[in-house]
PDB file of N, CA and C in Angstrom:
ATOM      1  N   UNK A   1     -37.510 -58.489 -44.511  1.00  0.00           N
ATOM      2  CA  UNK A   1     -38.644 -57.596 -44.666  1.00  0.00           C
ATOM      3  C   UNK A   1     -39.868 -58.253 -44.053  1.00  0.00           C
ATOM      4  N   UNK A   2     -40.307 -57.535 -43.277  1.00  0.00           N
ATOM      5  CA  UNK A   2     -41.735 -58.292 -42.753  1.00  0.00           C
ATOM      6  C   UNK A   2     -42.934 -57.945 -43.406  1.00  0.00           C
ATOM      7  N   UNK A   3     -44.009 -58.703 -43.425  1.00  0.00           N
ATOM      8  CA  UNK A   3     -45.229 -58.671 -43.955  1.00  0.00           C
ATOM      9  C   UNK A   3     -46.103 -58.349 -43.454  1.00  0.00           C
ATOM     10  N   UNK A   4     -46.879 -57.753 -43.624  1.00  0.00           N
ATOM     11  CA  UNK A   4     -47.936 -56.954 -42.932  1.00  0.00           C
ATOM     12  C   UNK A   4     -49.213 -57.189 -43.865  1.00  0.00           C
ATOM     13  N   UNK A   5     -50.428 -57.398 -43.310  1.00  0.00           N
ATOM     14  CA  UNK A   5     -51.976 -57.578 -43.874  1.00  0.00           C
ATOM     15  C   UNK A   5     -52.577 -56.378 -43.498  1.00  0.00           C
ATOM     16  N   UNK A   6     -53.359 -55.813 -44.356  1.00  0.00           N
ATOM     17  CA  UNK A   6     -54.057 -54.597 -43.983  1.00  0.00           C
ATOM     18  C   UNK A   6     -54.689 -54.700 -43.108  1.00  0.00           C
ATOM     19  N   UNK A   7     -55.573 -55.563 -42.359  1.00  0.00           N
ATOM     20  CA  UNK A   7     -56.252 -55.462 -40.872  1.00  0.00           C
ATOM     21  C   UNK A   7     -55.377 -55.379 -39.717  1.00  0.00           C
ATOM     22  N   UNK A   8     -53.773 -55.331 -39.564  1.00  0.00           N
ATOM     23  CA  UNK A   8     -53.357 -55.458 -38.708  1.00  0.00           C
ATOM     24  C   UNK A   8     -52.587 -54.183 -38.746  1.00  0.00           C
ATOM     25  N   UNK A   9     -52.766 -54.058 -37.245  1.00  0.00           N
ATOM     26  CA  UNK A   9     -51.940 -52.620 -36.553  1.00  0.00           C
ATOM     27  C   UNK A   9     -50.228 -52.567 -37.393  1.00  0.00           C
ATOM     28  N   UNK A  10     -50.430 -51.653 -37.960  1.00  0.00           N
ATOM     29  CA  UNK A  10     -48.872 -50.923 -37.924  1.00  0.00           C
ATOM     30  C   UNK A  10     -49.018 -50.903 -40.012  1.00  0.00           C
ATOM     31  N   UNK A  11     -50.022 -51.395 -40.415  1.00  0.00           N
ATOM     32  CA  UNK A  11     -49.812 -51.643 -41.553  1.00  0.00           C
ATOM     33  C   UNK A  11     -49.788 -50.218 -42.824  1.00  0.00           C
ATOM     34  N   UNK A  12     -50.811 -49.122 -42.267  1.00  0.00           N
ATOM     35  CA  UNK A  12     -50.547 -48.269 -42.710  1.00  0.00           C
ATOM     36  C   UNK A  12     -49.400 -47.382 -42.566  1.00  0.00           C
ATOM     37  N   UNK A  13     -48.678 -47.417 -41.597  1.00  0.00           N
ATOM     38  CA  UNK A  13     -47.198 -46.889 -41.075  1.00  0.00           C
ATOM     39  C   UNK A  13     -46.110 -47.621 -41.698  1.00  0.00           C
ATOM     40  N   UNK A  14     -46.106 -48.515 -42.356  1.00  0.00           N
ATOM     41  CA  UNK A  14     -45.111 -49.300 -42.740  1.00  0.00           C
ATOM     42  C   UNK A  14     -45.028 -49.704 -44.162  1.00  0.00           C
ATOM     43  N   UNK A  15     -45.955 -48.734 -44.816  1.00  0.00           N
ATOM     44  CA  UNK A  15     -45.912 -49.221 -46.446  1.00  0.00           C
ATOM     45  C   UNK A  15     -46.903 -48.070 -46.678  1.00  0.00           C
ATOM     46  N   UNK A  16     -46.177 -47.458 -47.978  1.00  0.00           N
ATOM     47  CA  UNK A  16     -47.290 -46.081 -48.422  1.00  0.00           C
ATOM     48  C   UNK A  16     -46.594 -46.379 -49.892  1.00  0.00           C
ATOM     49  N   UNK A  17     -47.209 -45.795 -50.844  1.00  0.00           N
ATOM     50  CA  UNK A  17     -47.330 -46.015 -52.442  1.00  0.00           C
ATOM     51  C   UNK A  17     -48.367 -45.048 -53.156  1.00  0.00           C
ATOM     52  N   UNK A  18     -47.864 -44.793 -54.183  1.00  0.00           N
ATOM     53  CA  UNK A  18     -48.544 -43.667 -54.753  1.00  0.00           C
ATOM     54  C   UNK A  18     -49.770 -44.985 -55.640  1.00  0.00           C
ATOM     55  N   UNK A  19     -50.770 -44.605 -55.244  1.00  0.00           N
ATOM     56  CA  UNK A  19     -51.632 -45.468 -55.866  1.00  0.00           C
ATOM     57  C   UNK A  19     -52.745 -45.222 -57.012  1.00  0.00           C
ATOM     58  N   UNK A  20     -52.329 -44.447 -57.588  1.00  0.00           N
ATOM     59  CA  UNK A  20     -52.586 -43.544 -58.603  1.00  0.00           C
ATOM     60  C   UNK A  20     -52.238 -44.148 -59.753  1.00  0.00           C
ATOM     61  N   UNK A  21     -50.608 -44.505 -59.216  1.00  0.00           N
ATOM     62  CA  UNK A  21     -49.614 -44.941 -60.144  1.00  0.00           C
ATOM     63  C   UNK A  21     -49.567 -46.411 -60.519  1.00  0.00           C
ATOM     64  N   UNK A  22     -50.320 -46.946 -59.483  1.00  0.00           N
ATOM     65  CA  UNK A  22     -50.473 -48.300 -59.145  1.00  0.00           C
ATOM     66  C   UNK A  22     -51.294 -49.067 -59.660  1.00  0.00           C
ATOM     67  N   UNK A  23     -52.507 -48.402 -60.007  1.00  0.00           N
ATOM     68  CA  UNK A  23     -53.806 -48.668 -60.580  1.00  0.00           C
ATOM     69  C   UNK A  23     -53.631 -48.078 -62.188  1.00  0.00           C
ATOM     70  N   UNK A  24     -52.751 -47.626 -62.465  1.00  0.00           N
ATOM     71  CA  UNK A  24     -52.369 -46.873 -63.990  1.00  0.00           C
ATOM     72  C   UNK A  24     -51.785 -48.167 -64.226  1.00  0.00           C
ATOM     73  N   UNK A  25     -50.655 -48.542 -63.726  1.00  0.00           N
ATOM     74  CA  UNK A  25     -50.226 -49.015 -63.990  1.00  0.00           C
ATOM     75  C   UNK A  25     -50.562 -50.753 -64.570  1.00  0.00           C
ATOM     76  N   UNK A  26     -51.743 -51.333 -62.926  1.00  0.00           N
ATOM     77  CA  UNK A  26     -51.935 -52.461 -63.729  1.00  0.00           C
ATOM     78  C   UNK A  26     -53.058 -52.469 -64.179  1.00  0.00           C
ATOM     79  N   UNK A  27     -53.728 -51.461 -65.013  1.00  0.00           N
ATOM     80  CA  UNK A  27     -54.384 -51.096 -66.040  1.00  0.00           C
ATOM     81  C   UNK A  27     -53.653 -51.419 -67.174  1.00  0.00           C
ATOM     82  N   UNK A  28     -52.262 -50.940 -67.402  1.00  0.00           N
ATOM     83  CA  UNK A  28     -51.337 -50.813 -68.486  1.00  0.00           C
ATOM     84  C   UNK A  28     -51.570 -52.821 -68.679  1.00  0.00           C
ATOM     85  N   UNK A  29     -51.001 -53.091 -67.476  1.00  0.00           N
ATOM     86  CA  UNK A  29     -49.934 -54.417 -67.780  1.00  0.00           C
ATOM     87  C   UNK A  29     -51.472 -55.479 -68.351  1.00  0.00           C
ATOM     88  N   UNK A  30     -52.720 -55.188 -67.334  1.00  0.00           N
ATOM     89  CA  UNK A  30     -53.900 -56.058 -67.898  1.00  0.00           C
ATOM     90  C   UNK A  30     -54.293 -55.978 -69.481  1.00  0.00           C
ATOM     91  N   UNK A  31     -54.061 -54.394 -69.836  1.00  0.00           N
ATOM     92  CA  UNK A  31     -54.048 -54.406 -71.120  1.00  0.00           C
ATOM     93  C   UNK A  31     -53.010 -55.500 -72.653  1.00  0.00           C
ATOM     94  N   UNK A  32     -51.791 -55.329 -71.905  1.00  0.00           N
ATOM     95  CA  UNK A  32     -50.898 -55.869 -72.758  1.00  0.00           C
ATOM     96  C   UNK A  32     -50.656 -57.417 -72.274  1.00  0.00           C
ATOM     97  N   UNK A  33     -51.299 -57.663 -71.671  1.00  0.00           N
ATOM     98  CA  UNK A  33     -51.447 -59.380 -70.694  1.00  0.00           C
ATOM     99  C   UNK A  33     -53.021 -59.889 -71.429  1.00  0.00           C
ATOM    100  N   UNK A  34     -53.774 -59.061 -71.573  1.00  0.00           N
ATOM    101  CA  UNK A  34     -55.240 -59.126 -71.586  1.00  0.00           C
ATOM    102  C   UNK A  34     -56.157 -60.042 -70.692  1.00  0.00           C
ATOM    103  N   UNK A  35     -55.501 -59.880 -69.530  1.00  0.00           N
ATOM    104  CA  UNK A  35     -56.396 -60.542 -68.528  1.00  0.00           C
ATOM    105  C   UNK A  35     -57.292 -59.453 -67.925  1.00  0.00           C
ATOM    106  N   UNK A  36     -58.176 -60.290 -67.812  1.00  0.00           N
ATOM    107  CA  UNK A  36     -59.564 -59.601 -67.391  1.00  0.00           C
ATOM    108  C   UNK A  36     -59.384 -59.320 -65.757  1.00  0.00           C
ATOM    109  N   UNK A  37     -60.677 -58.263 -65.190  1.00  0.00           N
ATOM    110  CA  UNK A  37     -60.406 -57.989 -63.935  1.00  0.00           C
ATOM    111  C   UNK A  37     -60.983 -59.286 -63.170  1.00  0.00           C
ATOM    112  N   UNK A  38     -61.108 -59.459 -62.246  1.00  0.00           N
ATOM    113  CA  UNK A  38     -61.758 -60.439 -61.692  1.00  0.00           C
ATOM    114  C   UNK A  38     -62.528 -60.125 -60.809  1.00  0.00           C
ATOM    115  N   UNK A  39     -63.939 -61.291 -60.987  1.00  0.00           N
ATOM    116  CA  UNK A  39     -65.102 -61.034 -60.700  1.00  0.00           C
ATOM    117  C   UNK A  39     -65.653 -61.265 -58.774  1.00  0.00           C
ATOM    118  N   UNK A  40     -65.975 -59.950 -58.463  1.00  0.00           N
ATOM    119  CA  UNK A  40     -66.156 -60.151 -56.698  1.00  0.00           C
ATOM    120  C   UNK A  40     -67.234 -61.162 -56.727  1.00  0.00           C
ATOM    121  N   UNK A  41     -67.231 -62.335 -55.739  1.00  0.00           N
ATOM    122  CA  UNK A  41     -68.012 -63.407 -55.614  1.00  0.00           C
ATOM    123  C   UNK A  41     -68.581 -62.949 -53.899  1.00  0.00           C
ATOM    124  N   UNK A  42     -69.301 -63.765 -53.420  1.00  0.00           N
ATOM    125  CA  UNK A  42     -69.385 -64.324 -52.414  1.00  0.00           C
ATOM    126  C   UNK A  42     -70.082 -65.510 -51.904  1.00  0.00           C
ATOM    127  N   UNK A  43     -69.532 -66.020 -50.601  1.00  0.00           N
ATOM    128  CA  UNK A  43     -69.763 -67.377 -50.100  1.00  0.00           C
ATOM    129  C   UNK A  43     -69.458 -67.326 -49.033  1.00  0.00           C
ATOM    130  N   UNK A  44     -70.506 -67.958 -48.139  1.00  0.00           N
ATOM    131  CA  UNK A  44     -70.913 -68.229 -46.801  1.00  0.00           C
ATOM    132  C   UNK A  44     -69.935 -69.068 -46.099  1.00  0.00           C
ATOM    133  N   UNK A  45     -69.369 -69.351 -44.881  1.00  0.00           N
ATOM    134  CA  UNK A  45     -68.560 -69.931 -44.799  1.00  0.00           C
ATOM    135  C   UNK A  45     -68.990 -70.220 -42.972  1.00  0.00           C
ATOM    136  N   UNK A  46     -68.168 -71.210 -42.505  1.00  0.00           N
ATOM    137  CA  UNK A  46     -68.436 -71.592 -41.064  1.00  0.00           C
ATOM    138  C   UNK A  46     -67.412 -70.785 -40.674  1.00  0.00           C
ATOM    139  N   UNK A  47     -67.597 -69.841 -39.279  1.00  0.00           N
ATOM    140  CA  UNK A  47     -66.925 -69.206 -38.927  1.00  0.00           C
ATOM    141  C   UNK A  47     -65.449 -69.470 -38.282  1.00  0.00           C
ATOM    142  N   UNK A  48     -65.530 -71.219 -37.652  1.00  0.00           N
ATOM    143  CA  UNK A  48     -64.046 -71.298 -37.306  1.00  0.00           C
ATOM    144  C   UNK A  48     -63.760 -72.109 -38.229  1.00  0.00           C
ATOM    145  N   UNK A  49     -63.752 -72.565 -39.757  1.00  0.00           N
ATOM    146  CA  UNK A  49     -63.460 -72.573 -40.977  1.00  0.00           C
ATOM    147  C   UNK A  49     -62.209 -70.976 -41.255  1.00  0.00           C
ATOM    148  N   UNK A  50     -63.151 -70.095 -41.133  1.00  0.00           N
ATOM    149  CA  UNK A  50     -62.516 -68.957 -41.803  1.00  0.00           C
ATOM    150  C   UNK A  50     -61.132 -68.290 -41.229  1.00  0.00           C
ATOM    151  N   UNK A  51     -61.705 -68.631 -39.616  1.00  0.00           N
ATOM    152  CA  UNK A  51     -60.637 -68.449 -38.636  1.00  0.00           C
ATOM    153  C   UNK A  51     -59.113 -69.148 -39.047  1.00  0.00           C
ATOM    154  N   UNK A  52     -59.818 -70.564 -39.014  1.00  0.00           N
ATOM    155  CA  UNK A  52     -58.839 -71.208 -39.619  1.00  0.00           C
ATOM    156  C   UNK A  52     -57.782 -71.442 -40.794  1.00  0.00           C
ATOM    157  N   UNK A  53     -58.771 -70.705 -41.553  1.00  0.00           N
ATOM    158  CA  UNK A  53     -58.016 -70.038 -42.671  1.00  0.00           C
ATOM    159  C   UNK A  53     -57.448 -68.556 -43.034  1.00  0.00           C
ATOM    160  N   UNK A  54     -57.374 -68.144 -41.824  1.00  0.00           N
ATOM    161  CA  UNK A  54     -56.666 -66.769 -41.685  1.00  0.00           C
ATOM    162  C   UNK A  54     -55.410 -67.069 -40.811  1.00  0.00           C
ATOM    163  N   UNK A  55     -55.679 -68.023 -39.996  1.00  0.00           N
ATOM    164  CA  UNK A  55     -53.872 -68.753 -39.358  1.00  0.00           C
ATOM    165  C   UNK A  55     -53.055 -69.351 -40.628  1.00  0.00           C
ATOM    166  N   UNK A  56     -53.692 -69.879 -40.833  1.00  0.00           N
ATOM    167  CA  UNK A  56     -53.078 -70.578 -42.305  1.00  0.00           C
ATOM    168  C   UNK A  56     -52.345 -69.481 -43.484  1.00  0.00           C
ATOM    169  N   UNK A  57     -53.026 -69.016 -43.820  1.00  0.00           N
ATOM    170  CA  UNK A  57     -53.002 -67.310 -44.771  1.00  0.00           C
ATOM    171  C   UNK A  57     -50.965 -67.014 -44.036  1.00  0.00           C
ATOM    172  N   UNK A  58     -52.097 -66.667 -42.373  1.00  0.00           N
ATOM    173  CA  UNK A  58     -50.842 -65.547 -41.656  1.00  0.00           C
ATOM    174  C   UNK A  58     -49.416 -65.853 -41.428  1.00  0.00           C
ATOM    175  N   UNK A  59     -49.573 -67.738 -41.481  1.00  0.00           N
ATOM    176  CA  UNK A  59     -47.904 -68.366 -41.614  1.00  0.00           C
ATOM    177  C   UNK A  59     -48.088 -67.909 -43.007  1.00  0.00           C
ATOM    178  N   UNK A  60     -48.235 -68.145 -43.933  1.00  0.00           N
ATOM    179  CA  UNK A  60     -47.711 -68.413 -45.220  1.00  0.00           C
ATOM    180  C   UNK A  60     -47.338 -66.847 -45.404  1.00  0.00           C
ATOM    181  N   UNK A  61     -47.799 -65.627 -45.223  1.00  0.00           N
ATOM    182  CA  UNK A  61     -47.513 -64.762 -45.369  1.00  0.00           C
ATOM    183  C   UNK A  61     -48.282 -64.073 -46.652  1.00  0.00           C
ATOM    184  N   UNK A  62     -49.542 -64.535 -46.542  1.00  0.00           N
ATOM    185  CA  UNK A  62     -50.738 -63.836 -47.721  1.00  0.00           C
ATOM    186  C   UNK A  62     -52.027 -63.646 -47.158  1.00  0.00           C
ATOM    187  N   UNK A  63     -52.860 -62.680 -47.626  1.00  0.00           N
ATOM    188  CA  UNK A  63     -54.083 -62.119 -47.692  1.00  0.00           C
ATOM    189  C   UNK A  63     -54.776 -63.716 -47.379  1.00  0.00           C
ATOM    190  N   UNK A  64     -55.547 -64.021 -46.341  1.00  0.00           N
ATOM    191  CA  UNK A  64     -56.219 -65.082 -46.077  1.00  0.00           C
ATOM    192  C   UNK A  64     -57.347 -65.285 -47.624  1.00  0.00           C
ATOM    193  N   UNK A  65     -58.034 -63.792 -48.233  1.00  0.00           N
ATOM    194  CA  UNK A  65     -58.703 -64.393 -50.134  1.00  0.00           C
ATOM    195  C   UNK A  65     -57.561 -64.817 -50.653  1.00  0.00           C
ATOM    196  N   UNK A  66     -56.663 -64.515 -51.142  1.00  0.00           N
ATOM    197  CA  UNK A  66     -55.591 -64.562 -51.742  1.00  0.00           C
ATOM    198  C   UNK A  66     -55.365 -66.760 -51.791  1.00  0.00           C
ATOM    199  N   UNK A  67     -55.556 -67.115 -50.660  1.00  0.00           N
ATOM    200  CA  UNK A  67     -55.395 -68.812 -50.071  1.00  0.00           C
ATOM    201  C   UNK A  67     -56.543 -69.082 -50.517  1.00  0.00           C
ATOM    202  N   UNK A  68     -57.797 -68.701 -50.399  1.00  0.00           N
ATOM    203  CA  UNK A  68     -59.113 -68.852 -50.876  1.00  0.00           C
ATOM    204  C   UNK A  68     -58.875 -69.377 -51.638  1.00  0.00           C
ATOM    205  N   UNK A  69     -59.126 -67.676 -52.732  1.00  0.00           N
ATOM    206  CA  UNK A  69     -58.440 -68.077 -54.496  1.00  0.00           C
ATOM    207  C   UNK A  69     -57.524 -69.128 -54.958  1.00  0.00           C
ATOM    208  N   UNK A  70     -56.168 -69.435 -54.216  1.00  0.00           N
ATOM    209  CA  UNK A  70     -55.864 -70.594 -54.517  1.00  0.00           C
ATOM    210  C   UNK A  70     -56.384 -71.701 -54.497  1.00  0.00           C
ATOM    211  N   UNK A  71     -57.192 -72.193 -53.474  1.00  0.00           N
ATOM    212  CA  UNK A  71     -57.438 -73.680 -53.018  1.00  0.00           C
ATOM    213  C   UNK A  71     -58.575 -73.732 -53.997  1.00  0.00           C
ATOM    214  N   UNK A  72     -59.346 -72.536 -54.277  1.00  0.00           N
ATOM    215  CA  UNK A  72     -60.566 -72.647 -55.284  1.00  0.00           C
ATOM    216  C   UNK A  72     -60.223 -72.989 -56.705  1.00  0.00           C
ATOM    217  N   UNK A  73     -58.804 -72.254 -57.399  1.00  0.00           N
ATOM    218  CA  UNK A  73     -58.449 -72.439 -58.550  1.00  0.00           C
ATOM    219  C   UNK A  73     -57.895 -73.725 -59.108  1.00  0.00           C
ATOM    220  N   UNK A  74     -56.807 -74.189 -57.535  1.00  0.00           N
ATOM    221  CA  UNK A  74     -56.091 -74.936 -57.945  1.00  0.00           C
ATOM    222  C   UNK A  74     -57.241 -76.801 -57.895  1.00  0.00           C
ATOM    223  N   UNK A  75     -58.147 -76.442 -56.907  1.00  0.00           N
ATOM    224  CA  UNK A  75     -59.268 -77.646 -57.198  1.00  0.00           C
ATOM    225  C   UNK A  75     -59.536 -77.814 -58.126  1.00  0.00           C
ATOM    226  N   UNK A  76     -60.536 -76.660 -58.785  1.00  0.00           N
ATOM    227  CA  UNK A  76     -60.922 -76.674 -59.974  1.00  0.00           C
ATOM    228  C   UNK A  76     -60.257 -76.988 -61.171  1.00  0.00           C
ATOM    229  N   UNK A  77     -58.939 -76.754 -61.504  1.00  0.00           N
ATOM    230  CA  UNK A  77     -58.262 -77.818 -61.972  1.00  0.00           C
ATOM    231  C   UNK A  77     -57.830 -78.958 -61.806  1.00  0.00           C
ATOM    232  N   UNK A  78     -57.626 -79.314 -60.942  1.00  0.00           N
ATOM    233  CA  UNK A  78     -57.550 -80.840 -60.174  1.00  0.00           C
ATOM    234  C   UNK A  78     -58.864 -81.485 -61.077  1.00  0.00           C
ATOM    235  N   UNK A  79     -59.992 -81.037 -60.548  1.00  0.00           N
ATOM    236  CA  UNK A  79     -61.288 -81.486 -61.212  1.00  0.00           C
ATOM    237  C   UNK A  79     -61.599 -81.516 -62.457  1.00  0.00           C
ATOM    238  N   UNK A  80     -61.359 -80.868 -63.070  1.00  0.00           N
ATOM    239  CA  UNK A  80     -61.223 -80.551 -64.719  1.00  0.00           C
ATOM    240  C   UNK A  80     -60.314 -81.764 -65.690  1.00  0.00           C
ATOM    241  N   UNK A  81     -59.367 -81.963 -64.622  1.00  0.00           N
ATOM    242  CA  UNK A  81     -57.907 -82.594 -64.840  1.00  0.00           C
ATOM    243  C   UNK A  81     -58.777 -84.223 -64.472  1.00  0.00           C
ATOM    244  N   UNK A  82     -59.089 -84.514 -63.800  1.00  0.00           N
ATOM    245  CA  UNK A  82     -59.630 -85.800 -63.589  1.00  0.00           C
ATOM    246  C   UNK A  82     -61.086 -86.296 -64.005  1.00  0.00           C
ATOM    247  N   UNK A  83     -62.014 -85.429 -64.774  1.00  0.00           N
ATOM    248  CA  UNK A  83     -62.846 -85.825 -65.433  1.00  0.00           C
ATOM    249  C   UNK A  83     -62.443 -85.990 -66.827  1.00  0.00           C
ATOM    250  N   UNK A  84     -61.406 -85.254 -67.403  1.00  0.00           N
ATOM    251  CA  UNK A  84     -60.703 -85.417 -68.950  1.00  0.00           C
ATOM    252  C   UNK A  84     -60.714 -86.893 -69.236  1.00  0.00           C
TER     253      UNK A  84
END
């Protein structure tokens, strides 16, 4: 199965979903999980930084935020973890 990112050609032709159902749904599951939605941020970034982190993203096969969010979360524990 190949992966496709929404900025790239062919992506709406190759994946459709009732999204109605989708957003009901992880409404449902946040409820019975009780995780909260998460909060839109932003941050400035050097532009062949970002570049660079959209090659990176496009091997791995995820949303270049998606790598963001990781490297941000998984620091921040790192950090948390070594001031204890």
């Amino acid at each position: 199965m190949s992966r496709f990112v929404k900025n790239e050609k062919g992506y709406e032709k190759s994946f459709s979903a009732d999204w109605k159902a989708v957003k009901k749904g992880l409404k449902k599951v946040r409820a019975e999980v009780g995780e909260p939605k998460k909060v839109p941020t932003s941050i400035a970034l050097d532009p062949r930084f970002v570049a660079d982190l959209k090659k990176e993203a496009k091997s791995r096969g995820i949303p270049y935020q998606v790598l963001m969010r990781m490297f941000i979360v998984e620091g921040f524990q790192r950090l948390k973890k070594n001031s204890a």
